[in-house]
PDB file of N, CA and C in Angstrom:
ATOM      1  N   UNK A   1      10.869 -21.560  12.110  1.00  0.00           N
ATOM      2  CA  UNK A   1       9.674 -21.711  11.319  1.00  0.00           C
ATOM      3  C   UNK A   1       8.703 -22.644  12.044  1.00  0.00           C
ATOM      4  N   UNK A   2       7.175 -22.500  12.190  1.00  0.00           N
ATOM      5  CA  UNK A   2       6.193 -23.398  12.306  1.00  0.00           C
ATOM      6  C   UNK A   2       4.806 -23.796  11.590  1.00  0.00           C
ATOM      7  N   UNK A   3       4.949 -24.428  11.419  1.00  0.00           N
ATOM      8  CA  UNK A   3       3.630 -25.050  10.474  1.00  0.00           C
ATOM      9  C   UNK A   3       2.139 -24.963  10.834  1.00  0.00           C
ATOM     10  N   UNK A   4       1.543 -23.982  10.304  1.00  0.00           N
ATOM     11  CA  UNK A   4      -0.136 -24.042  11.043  1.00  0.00           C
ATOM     12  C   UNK A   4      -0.444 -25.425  10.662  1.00  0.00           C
ATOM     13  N   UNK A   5      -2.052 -25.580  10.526  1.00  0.00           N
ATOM     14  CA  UNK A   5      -2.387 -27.033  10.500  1.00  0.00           C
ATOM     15  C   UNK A   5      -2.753 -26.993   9.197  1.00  0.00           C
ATOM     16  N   UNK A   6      -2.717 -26.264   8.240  1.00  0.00           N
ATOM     17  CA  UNK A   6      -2.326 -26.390   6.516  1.00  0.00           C
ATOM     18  C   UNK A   6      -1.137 -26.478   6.001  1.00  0.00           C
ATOM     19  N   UNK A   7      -0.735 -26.282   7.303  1.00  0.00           N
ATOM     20  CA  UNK A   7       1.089 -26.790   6.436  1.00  0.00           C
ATOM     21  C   UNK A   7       1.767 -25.513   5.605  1.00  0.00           C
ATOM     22  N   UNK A   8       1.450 -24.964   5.654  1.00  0.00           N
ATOM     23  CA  UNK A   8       1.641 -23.714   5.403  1.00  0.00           C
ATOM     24  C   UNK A   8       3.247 -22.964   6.443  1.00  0.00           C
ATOM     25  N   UNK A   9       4.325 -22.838   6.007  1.00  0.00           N
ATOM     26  CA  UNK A   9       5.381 -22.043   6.594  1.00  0.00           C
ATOM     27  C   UNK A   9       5.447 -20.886   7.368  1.00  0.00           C
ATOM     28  N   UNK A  10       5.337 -20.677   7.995  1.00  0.00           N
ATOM     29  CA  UNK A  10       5.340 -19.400   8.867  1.00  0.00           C
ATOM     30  C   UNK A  10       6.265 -19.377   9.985  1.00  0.00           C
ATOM     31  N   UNK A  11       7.190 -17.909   9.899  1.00  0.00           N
ATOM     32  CA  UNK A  11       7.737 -17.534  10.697  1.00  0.00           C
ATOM     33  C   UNK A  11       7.556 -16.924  11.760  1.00  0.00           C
ATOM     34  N   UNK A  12       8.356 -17.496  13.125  1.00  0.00           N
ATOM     35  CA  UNK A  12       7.587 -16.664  14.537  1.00  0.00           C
ATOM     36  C   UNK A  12       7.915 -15.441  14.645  1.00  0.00           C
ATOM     37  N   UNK A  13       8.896 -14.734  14.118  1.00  0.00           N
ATOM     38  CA  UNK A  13       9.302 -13.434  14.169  1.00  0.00           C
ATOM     39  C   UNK A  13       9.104 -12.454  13.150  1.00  0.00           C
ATOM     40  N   UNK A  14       7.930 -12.833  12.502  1.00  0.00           N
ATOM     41  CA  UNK A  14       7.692 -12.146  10.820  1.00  0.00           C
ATOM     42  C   UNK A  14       7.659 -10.680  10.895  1.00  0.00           C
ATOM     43  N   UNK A  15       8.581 -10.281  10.151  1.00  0.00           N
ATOM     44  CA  UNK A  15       8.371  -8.387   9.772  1.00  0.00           C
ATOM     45  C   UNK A  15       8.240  -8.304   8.615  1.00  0.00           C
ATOM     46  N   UNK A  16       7.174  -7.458   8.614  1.00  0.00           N
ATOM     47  CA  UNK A  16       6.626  -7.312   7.327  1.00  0.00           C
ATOM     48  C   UNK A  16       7.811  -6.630   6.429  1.00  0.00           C
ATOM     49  N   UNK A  17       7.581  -6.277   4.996  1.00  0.00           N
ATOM     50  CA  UNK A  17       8.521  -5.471   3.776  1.00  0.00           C
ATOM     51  C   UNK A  17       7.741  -4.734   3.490  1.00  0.00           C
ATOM     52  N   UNK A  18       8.295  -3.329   3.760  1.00  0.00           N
ATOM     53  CA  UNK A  18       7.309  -2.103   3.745  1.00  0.00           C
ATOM     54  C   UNK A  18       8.438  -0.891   3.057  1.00  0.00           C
ATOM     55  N   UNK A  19       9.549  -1.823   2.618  1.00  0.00           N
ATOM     56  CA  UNK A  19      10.191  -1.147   1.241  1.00  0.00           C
ATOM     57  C   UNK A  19       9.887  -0.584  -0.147  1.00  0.00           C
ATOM     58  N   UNK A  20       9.302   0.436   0.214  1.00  0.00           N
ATOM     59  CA  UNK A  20       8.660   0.974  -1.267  1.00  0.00           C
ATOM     60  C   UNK A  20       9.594   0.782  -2.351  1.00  0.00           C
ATOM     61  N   UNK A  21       8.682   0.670  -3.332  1.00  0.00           N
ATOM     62  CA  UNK A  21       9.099   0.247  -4.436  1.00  0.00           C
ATOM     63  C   UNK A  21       8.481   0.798  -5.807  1.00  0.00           C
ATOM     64  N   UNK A  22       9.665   1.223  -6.382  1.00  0.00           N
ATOM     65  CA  UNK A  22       9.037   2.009  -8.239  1.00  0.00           C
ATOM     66  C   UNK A  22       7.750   0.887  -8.361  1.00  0.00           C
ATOM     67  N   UNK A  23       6.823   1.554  -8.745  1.00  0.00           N
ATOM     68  CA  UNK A  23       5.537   0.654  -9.305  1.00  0.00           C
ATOM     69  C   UNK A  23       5.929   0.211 -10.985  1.00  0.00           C
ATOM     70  N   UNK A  24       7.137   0.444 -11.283  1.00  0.00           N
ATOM     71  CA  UNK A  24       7.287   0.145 -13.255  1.00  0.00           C
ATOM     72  C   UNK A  24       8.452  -0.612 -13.126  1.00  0.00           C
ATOM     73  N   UNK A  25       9.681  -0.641 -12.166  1.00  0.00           N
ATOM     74  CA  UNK A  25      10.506  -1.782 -12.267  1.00  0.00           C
ATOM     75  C   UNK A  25      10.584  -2.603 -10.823  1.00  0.00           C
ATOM     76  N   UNK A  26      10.230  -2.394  -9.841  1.00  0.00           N
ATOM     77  CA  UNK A  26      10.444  -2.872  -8.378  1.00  0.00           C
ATOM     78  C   UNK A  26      11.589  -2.576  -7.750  1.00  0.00           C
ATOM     79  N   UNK A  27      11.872  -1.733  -8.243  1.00  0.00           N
ATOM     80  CA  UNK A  27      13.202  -1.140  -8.075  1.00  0.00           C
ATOM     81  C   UNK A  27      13.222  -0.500  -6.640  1.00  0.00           C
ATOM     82  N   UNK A  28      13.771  -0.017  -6.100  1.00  0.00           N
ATOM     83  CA  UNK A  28      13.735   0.724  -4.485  1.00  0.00           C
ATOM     84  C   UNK A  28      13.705   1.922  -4.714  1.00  0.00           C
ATOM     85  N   UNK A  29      12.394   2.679  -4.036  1.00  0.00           N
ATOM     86  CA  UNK A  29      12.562   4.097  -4.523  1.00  0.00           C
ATOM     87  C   UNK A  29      13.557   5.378  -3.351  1.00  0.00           C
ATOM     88  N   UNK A  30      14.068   5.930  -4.042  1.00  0.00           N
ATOM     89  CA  UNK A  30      13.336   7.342  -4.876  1.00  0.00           C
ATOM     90  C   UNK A  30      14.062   6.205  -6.378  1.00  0.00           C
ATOM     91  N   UNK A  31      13.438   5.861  -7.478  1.00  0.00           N
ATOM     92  CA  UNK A  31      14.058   4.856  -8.804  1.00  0.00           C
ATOM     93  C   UNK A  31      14.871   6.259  -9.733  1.00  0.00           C
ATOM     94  N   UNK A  32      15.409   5.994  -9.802  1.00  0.00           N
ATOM     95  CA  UNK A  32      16.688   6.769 -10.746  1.00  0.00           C
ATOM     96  C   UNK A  32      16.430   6.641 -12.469  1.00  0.00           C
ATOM     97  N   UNK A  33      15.453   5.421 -12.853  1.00  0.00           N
ATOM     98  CA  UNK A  33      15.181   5.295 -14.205  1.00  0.00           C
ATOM     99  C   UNK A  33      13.509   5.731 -14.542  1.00  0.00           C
ATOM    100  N   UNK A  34      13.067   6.143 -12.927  1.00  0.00           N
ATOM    101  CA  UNK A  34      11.275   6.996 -13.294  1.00  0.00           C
ATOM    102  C   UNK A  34      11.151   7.933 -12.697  1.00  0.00           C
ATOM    103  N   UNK A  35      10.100   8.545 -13.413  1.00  0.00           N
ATOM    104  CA  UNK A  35       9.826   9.808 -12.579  1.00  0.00           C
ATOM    105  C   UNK A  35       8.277   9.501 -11.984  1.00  0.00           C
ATOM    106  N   UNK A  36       8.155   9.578 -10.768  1.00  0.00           N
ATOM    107  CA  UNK A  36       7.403  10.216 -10.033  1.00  0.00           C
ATOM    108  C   UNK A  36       6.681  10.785  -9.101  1.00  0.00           C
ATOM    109  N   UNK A  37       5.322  10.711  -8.369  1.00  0.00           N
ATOM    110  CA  UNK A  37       4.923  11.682  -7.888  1.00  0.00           C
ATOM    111  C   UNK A  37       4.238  10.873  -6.782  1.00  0.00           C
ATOM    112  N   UNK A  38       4.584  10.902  -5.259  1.00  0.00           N
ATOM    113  CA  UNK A  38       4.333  10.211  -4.451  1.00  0.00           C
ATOM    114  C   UNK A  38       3.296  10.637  -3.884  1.00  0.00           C
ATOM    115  N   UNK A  39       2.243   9.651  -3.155  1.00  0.00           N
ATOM    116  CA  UNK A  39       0.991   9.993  -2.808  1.00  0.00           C
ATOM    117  C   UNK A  39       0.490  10.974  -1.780  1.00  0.00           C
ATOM    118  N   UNK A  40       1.996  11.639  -0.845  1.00  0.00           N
ATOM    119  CA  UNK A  40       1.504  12.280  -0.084  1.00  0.00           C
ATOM    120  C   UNK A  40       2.287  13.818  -0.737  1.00  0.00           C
ATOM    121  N   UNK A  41       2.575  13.805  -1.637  1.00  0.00           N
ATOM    122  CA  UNK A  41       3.120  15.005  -2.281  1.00  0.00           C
ATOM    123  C   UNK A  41       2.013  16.342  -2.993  1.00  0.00           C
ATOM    124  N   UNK A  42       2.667  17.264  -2.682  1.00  0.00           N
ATOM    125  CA  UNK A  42       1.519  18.392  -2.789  1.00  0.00           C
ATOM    126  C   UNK A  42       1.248  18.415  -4.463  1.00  0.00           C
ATOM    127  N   UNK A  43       2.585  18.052  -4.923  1.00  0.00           N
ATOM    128  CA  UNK A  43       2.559  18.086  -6.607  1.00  0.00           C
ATOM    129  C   UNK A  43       1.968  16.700  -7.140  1.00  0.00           C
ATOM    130  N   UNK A  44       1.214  16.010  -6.486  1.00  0.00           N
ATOM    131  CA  UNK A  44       0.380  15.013  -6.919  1.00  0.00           C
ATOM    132  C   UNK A  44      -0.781  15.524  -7.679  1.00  0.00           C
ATOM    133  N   UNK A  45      -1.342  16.535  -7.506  1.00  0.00           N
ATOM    134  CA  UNK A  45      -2.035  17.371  -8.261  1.00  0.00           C
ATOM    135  C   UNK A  45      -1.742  18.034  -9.737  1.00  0.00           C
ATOM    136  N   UNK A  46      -0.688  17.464 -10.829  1.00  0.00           N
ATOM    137  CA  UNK A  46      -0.461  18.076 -11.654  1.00  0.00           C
ATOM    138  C   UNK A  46      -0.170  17.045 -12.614  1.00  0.00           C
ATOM    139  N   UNK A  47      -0.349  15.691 -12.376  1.00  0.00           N
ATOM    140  CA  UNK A  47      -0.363  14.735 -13.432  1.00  0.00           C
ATOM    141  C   UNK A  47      -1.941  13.897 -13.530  1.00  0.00           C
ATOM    142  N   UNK A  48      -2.759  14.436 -12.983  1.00  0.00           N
ATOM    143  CA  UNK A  48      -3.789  13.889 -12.933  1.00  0.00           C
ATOM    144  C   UNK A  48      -4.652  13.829 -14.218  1.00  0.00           C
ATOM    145  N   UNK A  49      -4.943  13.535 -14.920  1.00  0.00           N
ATOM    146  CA  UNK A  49      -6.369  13.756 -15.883  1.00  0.00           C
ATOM    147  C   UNK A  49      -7.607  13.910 -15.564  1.00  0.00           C
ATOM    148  N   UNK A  50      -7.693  11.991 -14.878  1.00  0.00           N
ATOM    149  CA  UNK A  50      -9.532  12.440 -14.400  1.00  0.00           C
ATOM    150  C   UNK A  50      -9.847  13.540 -13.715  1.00  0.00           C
ATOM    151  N   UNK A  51      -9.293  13.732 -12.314  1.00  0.00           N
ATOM    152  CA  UNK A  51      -9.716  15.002 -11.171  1.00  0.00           C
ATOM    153  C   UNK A  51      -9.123  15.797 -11.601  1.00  0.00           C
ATOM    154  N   UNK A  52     -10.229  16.781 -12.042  1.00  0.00           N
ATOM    155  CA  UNK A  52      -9.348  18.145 -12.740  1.00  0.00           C
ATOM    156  C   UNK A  52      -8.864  19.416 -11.299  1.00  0.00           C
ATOM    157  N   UNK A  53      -9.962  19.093  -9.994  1.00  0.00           N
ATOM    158  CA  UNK A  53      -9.409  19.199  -8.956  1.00  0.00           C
ATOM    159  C   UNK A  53      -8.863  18.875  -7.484  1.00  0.00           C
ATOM    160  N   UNK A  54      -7.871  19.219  -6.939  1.00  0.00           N
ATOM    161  CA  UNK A  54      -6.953  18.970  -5.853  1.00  0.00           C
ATOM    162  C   UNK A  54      -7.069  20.237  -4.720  1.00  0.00           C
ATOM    163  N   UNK A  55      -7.275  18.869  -3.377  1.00  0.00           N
ATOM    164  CA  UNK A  55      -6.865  20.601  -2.374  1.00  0.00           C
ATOM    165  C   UNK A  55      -5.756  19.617  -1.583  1.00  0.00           C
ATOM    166  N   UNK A  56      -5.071  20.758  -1.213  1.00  0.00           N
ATOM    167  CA  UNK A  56      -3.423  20.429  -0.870  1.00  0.00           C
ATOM    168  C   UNK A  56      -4.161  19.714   0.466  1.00  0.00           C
ATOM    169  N   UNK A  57      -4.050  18.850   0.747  1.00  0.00           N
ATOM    170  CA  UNK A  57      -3.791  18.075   2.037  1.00  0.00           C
ATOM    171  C   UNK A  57      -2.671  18.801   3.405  1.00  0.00           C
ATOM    172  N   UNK A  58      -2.881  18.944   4.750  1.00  0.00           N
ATOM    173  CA  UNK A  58      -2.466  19.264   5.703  1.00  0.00           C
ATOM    174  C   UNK A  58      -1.908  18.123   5.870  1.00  0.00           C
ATOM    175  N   UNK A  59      -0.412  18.636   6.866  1.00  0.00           N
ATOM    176  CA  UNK A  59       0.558  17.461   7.049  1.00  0.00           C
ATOM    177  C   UNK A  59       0.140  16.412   8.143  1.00  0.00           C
ATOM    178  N   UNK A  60      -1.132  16.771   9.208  1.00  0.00           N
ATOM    179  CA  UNK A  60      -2.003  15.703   9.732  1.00  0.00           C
ATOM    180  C   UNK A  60      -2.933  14.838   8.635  1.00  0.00           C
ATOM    181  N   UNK A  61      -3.037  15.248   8.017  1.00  0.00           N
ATOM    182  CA  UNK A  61      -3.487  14.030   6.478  1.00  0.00           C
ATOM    183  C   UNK A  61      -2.625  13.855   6.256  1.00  0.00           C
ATOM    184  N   UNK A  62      -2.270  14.136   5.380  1.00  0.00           N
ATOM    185  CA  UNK A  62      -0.695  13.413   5.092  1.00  0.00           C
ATOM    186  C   UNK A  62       0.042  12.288   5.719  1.00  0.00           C
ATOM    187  N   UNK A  63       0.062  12.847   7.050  1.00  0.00           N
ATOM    188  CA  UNK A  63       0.474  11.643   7.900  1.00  0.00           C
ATOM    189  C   UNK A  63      -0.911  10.244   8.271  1.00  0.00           C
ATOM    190  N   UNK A  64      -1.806  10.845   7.889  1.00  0.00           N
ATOM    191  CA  UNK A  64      -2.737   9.823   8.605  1.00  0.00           C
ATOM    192  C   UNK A  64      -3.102   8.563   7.208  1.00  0.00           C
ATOM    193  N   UNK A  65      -3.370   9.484   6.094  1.00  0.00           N
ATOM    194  CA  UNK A  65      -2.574   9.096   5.032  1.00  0.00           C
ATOM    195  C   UNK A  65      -2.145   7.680   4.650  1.00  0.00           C
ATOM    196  N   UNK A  66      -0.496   8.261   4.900  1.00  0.00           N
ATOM    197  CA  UNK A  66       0.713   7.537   5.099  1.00  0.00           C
ATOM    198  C   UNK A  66       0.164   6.358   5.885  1.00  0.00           C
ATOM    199  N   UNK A  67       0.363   6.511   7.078  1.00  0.00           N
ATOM    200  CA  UNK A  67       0.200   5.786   8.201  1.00  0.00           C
ATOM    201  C   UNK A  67      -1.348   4.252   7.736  1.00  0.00           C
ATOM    202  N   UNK A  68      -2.007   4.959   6.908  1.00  0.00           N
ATOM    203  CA  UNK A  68      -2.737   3.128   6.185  1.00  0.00           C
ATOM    204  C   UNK A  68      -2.675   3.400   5.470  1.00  0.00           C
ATOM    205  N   UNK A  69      -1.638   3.763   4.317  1.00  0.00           N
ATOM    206  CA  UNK A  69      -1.268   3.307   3.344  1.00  0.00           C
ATOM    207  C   UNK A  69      -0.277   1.907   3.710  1.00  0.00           C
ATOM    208  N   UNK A  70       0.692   2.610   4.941  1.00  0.00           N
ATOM    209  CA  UNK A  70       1.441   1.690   5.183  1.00  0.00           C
ATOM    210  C   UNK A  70       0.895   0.188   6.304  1.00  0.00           C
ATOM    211  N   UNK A  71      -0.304   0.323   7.045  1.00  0.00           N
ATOM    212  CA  UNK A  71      -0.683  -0.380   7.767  1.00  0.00           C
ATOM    213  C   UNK A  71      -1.366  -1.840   6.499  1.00  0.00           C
ATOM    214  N   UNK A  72      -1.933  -1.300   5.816  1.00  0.00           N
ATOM    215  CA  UNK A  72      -2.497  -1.905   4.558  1.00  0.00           C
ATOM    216  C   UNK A  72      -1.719  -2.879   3.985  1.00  0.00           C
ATOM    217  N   UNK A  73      -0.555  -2.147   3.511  1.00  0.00           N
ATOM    218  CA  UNK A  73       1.214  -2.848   2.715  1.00  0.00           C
ATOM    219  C   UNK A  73       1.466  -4.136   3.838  1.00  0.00           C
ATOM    220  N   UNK A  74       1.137  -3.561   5.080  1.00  0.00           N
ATOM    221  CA  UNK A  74       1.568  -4.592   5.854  1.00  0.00           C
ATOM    222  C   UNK A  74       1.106  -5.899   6.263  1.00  0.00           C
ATOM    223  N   UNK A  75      -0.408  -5.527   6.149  1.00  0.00           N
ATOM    224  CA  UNK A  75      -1.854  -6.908   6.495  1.00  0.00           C
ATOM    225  C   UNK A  75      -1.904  -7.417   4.963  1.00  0.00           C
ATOM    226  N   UNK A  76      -1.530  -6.662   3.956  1.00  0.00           N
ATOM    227  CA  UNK A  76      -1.365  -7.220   2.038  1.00  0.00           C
ATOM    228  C   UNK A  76      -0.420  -8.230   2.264  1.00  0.00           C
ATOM    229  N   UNK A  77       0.992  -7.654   2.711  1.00  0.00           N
ATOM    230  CA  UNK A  77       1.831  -8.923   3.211  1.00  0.00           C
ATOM    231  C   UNK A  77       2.121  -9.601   3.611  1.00  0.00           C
ATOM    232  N   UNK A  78       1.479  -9.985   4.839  1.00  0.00           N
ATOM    233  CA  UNK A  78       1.017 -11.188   5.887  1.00  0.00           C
ATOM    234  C   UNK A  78       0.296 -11.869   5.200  1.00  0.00           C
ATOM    235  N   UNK A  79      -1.009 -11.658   4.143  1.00  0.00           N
ATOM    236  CA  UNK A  79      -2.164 -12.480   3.880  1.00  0.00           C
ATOM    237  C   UNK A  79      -1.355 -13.145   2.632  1.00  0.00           C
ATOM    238  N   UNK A  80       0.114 -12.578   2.074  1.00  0.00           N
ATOM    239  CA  UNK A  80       0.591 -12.666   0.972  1.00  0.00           C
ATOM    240  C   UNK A  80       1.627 -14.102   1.626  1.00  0.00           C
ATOM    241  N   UNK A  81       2.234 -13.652   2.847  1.00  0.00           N
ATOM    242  CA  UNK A  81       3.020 -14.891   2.747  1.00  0.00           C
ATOM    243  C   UNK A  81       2.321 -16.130   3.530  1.00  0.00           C
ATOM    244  N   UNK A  82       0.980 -16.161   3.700  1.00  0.00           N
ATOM    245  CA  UNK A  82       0.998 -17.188   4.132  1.00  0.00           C
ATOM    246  C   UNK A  82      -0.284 -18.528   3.155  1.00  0.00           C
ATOM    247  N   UNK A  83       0.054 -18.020   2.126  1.00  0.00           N
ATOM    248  CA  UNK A  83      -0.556 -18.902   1.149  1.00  0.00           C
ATOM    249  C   UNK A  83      -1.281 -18.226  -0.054  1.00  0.00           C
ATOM    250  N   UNK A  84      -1.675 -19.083  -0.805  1.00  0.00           N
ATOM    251  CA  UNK A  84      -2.640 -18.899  -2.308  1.00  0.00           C
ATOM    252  C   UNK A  84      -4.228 -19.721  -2.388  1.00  0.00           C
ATOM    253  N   UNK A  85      -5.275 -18.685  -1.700  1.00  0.00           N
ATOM    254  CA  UNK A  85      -6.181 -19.113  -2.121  1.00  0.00           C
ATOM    255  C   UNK A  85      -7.501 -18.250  -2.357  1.00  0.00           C
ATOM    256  N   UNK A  86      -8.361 -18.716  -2.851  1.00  0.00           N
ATOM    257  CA  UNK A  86      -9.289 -17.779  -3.644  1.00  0.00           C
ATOM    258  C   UNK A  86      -9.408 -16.989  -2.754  1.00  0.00           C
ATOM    259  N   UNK A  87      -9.797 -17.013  -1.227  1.00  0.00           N
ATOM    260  CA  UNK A  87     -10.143 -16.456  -0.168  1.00  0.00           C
ATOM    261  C   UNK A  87      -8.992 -16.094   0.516  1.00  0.00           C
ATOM    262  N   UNK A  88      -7.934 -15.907   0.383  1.00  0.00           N
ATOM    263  CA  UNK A  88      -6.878 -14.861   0.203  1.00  0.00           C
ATOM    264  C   UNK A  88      -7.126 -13.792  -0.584  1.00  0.00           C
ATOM    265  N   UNK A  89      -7.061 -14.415  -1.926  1.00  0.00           N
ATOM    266  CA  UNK A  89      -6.765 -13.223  -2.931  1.00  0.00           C
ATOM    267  C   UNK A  89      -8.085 -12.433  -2.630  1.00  0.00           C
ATOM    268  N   UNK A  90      -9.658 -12.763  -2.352  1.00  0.00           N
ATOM    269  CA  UNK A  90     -10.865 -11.976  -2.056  1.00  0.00           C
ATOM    270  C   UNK A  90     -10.710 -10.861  -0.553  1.00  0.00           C
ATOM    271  N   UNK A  91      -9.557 -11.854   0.599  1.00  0.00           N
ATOM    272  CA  UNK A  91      -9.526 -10.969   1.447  1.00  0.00           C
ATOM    273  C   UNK A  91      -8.288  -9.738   1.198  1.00  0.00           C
ATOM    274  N   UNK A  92      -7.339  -9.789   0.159  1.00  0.00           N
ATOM    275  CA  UNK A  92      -6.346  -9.280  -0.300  1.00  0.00           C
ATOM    276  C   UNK A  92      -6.994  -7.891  -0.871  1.00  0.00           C
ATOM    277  N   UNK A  93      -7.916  -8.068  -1.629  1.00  0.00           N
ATOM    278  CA  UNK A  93      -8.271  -7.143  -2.711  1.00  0.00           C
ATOM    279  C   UNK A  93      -9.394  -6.321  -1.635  1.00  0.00           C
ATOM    280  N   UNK A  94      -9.675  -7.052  -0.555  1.00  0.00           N
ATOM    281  CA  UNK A  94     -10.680  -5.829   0.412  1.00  0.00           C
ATOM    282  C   UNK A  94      -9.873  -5.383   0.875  1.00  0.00           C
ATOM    283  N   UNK A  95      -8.657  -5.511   1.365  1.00  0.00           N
ATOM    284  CA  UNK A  95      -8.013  -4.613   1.959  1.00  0.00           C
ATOM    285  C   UNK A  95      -7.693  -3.641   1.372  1.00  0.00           C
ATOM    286  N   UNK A  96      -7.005  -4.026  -0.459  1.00  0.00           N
ATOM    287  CA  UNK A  96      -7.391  -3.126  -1.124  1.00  0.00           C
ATOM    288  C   UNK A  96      -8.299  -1.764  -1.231  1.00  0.00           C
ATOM    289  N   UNK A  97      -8.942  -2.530  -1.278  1.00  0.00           N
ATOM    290  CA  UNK A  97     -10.286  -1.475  -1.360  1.00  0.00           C
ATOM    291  C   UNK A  97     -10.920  -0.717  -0.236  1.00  0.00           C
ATOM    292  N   UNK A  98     -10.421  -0.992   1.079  1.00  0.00           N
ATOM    293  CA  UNK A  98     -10.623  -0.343   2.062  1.00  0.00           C
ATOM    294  C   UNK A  98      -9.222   0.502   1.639  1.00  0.00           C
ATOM    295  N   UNK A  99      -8.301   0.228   1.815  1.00  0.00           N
ATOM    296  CA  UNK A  99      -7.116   1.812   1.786  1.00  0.00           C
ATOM    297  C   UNK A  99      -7.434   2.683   0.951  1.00  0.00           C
ATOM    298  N   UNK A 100      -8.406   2.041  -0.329  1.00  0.00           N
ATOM    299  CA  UNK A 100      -8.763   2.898  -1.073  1.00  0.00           C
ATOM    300  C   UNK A 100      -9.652   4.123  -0.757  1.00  0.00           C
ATOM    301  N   UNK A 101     -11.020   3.588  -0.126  1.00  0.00           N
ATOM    302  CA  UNK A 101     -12.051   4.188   0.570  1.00  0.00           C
ATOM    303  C   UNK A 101     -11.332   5.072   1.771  1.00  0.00           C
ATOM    304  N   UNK A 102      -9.780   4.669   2.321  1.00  0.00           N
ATOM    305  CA  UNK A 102     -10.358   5.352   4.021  1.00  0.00           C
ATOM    306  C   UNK A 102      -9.381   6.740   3.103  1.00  0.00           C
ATOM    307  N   UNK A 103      -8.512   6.737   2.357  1.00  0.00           N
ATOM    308  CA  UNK A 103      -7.868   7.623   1.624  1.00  0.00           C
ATOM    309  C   UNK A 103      -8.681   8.160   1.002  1.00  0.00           C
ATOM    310  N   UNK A 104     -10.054   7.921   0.059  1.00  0.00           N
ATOM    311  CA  UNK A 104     -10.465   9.102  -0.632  1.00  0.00           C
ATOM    312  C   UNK A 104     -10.969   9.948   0.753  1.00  0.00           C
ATOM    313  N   UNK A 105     -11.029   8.896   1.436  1.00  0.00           N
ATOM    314  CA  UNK A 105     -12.501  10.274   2.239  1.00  0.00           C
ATOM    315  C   UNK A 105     -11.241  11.687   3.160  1.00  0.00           C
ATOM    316  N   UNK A 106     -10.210  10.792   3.068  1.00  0.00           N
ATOM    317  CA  UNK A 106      -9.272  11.710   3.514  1.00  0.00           C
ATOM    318  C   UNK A 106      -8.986  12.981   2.398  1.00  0.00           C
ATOM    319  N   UNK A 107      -8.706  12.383   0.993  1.00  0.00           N
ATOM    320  CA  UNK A 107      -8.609  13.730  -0.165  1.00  0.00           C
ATOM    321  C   UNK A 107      -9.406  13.909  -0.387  1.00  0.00           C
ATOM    322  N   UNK A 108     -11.022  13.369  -0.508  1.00  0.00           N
ATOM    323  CA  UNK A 108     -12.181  14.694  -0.706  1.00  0.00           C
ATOM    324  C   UNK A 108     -12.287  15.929  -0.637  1.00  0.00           C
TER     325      UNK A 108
END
């Protein structure tokens, strides 16, 4: 472990946790007590309400997708373990909101 100059804990060999997890218990998925419907799945299209339409995504979306969904999980968790502050949680929630943005323009 080494200490930036906030004192703050950090490990030199940090790997991120990119263990998906049920969004209703934190459970490790595929969760055995929920059902559902993962974001790169073609049947993501059939629990929806708002978007009444879906076009099936190609498995190069899909993968590209995937690939910042999971890059995202990973810079969420770095900014996550290395402290609590307003300007965390503001740079937390853009990252947010960028996976959000680079994914719709991918399912448009």
């Amino acid at each position: 472990m080494t200490r930036s100059d906030k004192g703050h804990a950090r490990q030199k060999d940090y790997k991120p946790r990119t263990t998906l997890r049920c969004p209703i218990c934190f459970g490790p998925l595929p969760c055995p007590n929920h059902e559902y419907i993962m974001s790169t799945s073609d049947e993501r299209t059939a629990n929806n309400v708002m978007r009444h339409e879906y076009r099936v995504l190609t498995e190069s979306e899909k993968i590209t997708m995937r690939q910042i969904k999971d890059m995202g999980l990973e810079f969420h968790v770095l900014l996550q373990n290395i402290g609590d502050s307003r300007e965390l949680s503001l740079a937390k929630t853009k990252v947010e909101e960028a996976v959000f943005w680079a994914v719709k323009h991918i399912t448009k």
